[in-house]
C-alpha atoms as a PDB file:
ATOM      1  CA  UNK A   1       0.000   0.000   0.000  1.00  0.00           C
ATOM      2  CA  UNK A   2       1.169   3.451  -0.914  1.00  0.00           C
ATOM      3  CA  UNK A   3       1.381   5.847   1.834  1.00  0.00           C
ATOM      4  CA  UNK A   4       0.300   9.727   0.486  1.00  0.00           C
ATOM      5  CA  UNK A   5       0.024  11.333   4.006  1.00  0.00           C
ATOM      6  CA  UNK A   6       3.114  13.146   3.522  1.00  0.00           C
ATOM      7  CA  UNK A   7       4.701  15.327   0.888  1.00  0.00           C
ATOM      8  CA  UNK A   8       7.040  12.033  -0.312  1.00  0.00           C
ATOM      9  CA  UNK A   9       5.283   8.645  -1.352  1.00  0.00           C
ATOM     10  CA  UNK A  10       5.778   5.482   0.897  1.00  0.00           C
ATOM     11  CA  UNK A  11       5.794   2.392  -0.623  1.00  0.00           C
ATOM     12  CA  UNK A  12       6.279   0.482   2.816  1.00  0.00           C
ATOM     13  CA  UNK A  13       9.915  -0.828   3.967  1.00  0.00           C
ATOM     14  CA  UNK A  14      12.717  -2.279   1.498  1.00  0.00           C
ATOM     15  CA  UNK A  15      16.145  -3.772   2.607  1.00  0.00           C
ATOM     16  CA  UNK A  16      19.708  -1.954   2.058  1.00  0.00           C
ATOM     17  CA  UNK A  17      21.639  -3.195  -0.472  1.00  0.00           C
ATOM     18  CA  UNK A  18      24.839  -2.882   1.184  1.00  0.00           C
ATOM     19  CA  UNK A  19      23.545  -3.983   4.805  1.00  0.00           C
ATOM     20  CA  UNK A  20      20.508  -5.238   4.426  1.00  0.00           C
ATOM     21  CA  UNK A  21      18.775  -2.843   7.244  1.00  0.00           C
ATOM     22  CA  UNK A  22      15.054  -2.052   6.659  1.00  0.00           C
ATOM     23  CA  UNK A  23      14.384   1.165   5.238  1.00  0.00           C
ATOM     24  CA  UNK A  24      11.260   3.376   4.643  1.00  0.00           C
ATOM     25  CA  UNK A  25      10.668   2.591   0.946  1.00  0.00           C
ATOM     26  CA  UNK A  26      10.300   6.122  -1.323  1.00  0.00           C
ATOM     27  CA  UNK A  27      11.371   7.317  -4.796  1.00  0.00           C
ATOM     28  CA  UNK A  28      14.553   8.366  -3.493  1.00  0.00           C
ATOM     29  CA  UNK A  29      15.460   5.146  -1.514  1.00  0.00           C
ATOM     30  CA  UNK A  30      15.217   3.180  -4.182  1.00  0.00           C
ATOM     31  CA  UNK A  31      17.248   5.394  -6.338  1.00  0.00           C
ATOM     32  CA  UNK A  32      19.975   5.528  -3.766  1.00  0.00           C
ATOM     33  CA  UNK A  33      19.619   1.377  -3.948  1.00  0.00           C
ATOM     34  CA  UNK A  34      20.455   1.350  -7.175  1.00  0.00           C
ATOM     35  CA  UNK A  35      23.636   3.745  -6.861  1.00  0.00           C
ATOM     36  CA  UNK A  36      24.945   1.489  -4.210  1.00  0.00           C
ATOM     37  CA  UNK A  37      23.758  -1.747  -6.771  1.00  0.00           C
ATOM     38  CA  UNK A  38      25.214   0.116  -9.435  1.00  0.00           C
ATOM     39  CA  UNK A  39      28.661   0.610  -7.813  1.00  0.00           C
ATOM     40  CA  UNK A  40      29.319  -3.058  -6.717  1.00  0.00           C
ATOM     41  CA  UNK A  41      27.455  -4.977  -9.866  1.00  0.00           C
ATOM     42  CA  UNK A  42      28.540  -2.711 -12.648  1.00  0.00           C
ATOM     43  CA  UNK A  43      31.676  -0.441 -11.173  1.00  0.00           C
ATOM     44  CA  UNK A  44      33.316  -3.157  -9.635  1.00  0.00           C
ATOM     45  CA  UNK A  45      33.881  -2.154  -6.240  1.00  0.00           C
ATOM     46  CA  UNK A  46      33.210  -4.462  -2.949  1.00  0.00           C
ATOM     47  CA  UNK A  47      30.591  -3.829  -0.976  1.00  0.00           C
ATOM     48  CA  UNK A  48      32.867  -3.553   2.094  1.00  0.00           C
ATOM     49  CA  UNK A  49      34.617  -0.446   0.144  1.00  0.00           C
ATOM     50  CA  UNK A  50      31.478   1.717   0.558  1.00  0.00           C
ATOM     51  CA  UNK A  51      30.142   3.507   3.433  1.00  0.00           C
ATOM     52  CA  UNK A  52      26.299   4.181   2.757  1.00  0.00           C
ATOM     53  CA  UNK A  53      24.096   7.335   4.825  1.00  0.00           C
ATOM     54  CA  UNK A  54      27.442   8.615   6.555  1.00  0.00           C
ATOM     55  CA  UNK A  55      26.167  12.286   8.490  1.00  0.00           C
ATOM     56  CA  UNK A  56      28.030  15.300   8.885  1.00  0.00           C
ATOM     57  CA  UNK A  57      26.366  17.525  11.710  1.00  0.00           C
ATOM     58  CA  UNK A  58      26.297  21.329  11.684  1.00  0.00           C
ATOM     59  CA  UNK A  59      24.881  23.967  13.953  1.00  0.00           C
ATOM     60  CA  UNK A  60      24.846  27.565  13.088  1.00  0.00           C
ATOM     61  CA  UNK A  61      22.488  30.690  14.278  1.00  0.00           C
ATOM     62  CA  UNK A  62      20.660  28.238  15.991  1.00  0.00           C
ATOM     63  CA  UNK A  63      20.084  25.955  13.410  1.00  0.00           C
ATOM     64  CA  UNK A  64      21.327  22.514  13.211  1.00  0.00           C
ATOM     65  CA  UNK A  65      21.182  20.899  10.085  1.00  0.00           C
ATOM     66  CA  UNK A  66      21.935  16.957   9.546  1.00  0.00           C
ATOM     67  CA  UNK A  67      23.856  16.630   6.028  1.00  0.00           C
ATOM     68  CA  UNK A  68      23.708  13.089   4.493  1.00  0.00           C
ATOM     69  CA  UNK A  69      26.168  11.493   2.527  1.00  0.00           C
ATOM     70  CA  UNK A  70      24.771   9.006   0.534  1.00  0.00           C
ATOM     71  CA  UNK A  71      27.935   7.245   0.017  1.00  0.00           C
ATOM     72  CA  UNK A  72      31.855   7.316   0.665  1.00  0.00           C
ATOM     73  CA  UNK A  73      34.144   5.290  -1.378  1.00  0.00           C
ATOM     74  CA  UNK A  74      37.192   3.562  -0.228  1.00  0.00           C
ATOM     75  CA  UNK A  75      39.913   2.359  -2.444  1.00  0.00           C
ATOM     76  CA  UNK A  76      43.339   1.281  -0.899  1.00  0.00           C
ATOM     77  CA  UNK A  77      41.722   2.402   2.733  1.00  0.00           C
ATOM     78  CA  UNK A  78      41.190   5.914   2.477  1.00  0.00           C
ATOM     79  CA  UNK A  79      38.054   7.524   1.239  1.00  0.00           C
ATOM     80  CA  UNK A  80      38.817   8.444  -2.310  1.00  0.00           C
ATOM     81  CA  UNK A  81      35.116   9.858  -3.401  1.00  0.00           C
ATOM     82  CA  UNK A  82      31.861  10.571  -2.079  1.00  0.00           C
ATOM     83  CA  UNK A  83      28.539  10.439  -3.591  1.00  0.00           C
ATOM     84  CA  UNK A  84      25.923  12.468  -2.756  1.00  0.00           C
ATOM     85  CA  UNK A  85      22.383  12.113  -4.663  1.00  0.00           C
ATOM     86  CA  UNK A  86      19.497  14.548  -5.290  1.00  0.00           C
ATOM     87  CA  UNK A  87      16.583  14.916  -7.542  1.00  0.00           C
ATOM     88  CA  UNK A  88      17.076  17.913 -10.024  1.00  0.00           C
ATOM     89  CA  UNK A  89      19.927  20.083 -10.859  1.00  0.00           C
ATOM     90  CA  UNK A  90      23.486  18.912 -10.144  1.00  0.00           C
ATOM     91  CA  UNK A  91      24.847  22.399 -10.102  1.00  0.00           C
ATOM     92  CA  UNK A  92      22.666  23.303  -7.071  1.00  0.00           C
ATOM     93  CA  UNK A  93      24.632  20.629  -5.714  1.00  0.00           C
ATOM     94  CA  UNK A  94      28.006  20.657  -6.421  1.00  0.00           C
ATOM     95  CA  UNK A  95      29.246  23.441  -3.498  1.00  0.00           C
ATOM     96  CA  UNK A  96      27.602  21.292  -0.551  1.00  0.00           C
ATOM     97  CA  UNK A  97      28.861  18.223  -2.193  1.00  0.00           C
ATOM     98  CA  UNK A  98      32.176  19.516  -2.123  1.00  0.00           C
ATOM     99  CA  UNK A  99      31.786  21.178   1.113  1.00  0.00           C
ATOM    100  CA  UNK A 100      30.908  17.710   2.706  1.00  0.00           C
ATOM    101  CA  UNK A 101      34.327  15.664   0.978  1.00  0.00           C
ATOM    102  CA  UNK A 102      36.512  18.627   2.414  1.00  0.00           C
ATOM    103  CA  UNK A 103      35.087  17.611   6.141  1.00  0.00           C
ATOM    104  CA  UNK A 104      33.582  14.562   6.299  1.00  0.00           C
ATOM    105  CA  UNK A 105      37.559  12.789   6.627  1.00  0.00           C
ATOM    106  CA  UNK A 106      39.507  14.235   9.739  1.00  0.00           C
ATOM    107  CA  UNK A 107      42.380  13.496   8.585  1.00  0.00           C
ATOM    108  CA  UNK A 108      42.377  14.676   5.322  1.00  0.00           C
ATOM    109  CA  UNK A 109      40.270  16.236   2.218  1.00  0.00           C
ATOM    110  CA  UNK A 110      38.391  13.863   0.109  1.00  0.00           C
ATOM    111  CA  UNK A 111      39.891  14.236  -3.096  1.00  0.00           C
ATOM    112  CA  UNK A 112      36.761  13.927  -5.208  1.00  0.00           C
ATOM    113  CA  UNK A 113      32.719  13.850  -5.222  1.00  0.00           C
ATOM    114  CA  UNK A 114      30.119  12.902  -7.188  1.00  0.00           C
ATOM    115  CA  UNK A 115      26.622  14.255  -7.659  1.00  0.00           C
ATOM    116  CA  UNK A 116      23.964  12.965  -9.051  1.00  0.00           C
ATOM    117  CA  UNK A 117      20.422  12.673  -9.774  1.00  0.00           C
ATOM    118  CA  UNK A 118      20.034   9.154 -10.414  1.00  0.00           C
ATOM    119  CA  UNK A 119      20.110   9.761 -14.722  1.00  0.00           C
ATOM    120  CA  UNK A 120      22.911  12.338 -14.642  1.00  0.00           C
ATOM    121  CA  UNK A 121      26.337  13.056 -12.786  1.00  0.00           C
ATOM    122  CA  UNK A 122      29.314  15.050 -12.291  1.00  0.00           C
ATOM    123  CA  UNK A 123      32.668  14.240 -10.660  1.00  0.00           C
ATOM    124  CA  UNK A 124      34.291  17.115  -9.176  1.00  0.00           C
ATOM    125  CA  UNK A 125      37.684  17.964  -7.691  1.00  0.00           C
ATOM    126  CA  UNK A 126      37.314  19.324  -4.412  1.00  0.00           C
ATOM    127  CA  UNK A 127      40.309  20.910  -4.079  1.00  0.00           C
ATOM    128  CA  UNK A 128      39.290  22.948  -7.218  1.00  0.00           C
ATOM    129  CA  UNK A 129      35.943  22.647  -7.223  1.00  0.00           C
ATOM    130  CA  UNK A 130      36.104  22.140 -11.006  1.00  0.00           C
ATOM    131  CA  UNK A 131      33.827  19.517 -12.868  1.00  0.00           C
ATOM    132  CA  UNK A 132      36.068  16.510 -13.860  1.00  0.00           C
ATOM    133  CA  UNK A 133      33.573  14.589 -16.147  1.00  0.00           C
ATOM    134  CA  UNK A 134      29.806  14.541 -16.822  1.00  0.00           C
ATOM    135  CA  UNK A 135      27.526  11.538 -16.753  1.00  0.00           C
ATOM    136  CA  UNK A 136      26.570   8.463 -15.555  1.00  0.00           C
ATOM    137  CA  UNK A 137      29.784   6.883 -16.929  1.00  0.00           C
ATOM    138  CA  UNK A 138      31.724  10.166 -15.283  1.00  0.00           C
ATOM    139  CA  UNK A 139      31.481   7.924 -11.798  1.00  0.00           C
ATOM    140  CA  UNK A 140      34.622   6.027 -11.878  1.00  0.00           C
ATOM    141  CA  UNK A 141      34.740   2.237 -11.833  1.00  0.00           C
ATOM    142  CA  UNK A 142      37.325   0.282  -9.353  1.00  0.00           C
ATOM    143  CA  UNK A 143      40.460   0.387 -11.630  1.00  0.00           C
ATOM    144  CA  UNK A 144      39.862   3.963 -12.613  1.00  0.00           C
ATOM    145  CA  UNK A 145      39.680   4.620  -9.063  1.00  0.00           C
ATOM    146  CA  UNK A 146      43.189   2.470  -8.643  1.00  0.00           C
ATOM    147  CA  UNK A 147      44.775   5.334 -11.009  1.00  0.00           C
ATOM    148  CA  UNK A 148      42.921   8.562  -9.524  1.00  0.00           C
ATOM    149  CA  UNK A 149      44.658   7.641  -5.939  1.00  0.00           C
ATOM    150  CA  UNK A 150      47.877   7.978  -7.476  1.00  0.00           C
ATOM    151  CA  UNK A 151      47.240  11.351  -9.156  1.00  0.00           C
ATOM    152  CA  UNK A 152      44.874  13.129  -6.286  1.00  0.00           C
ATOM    153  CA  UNK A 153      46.361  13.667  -3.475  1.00  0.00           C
ATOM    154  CA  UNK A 154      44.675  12.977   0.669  1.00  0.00           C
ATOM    155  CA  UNK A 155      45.974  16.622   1.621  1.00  0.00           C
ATOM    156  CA  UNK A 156      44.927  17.780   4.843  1.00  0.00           C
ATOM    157  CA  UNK A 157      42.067  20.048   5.596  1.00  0.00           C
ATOM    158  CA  UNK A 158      42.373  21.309   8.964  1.00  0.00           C
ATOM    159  CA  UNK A 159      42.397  24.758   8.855  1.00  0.00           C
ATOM    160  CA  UNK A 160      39.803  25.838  11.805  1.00  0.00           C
ATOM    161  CA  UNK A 161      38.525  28.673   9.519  1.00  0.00           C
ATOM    162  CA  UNK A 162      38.147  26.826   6.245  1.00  0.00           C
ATOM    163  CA  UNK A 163      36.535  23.626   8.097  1.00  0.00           C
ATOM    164  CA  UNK A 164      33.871  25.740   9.217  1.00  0.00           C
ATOM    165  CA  UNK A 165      33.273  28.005   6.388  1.00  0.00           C
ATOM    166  CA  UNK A 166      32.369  24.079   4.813  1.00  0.00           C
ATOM    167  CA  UNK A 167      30.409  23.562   7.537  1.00  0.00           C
ATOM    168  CA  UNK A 168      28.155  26.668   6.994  1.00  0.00           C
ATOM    169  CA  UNK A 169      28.088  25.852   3.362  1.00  0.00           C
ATOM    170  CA  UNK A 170      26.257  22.195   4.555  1.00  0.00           C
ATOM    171  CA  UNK A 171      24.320  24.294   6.890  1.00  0.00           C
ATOM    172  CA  UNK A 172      22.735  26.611   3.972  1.00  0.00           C
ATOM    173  CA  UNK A 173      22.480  24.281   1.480  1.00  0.00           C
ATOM    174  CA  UNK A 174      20.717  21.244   3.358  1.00  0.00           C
ATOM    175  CA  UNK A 175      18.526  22.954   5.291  1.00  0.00           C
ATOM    176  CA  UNK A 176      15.416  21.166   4.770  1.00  0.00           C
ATOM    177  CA  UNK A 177      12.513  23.099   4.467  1.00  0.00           C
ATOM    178  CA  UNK A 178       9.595  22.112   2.928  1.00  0.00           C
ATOM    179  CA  UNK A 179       5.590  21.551   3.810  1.00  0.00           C
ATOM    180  CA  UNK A 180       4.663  24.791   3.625  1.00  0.00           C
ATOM    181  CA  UNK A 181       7.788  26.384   5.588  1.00  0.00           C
ATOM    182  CA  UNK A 182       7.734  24.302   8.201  1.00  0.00           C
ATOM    183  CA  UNK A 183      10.881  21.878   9.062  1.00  0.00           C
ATOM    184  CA  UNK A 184      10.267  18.348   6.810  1.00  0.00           C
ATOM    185  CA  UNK A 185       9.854  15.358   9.420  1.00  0.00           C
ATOM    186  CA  UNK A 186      11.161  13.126   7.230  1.00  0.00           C
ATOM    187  CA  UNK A 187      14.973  13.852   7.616  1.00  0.00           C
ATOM    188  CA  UNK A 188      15.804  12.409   4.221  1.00  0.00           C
ATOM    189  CA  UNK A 189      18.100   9.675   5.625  1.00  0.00           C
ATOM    190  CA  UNK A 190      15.568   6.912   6.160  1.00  0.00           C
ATOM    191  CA  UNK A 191      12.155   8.333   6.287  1.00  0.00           C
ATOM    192  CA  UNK A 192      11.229  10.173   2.897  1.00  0.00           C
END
């Protein structure tokens, strides 16, 4: 049965890919299913290499805002790339996107991110913020990911004032409002 109560349809529960926990079953879900599906089946990576629904927390002028990674990638044990998925425009995207790969490590700055919509992507450098490729084929597959950790490099992002400049970037951009101003009870990680 289809739940319409809310602003996002509810199918009822389906199981993670990757872990096989129960999740609400929307639109999105299933799209971020098949990224994950996509990734091991058709990319080539191991299902122990990625990190799904990883959360970066930020709290600014009183607001706290829960950023969601869909996915970090991890070739040769280090987080090479994230993904991070949304219906609609990449562009609108890519700042938070990069944002997120600068801070989401400790230790150092993801070197790359992907957006995506689920029919479209981009793969960006974040040090540069520039678009790398275009595409659903843009998303690299395990042996071009053996190659891009040779030639991007884990540099460290701890300046105080740049990490939270990110932050506030992850702040603005995933704010979620929606129903009519009001703050979206469905958080976007589980319950769409």
């Amino acid at each position: 049965m289809i739940d319409t109560s809310g602003h996002h349809l509810v199918y009822g529960v389906l199981h993670d890919y990757l872990s096989g926990e129960e999740l609400v079953d929307t639109d999105d879900e299933r799209i971020r299913q098949d990224l994950a599906r996509m990734l091991v089946e058709d990319l080539g990576y191991e299902r122990s290499a990625l990190e799904p629904r990883l959360k970066i927390i930020s709290d600014f002028n009183g607001k706290q805002v829960e950023s969601l990674v869909e996915l970090a990638v991890r070739v040769k044990g280090r987080r090479l790339f994230i993904l991070r998925y949304g219906p609609g425009s990449l562009v609108t995207r890519e700042q938070a996107a990069i944002a997120a790969a600068r801070i989401l490590e400790p230790d150092y700055r993801i070197p790359l991110a992907v957006v995506t919509n689920g029919r479209d992507a981009e793969l960006l450098d974040t040090r540069t913020g520039k678009v790398l490729g275009t595409g659903m084929a843009s998303i690299p597959d395990r042996l071009q990911a053996e190659t891009l950790c040779q030639e991007y490099p884990f540099e460290p992002y701890l300046d105080g004032k740049q990490r939270e400049r990110a932050l506030r970037i992850l702040n603005v951009f995933d704010e979620e409002i929606c129903c009519a101003d009001s703050k979206c009870k469905h958080n976007g990680t589980n319950n769409e």
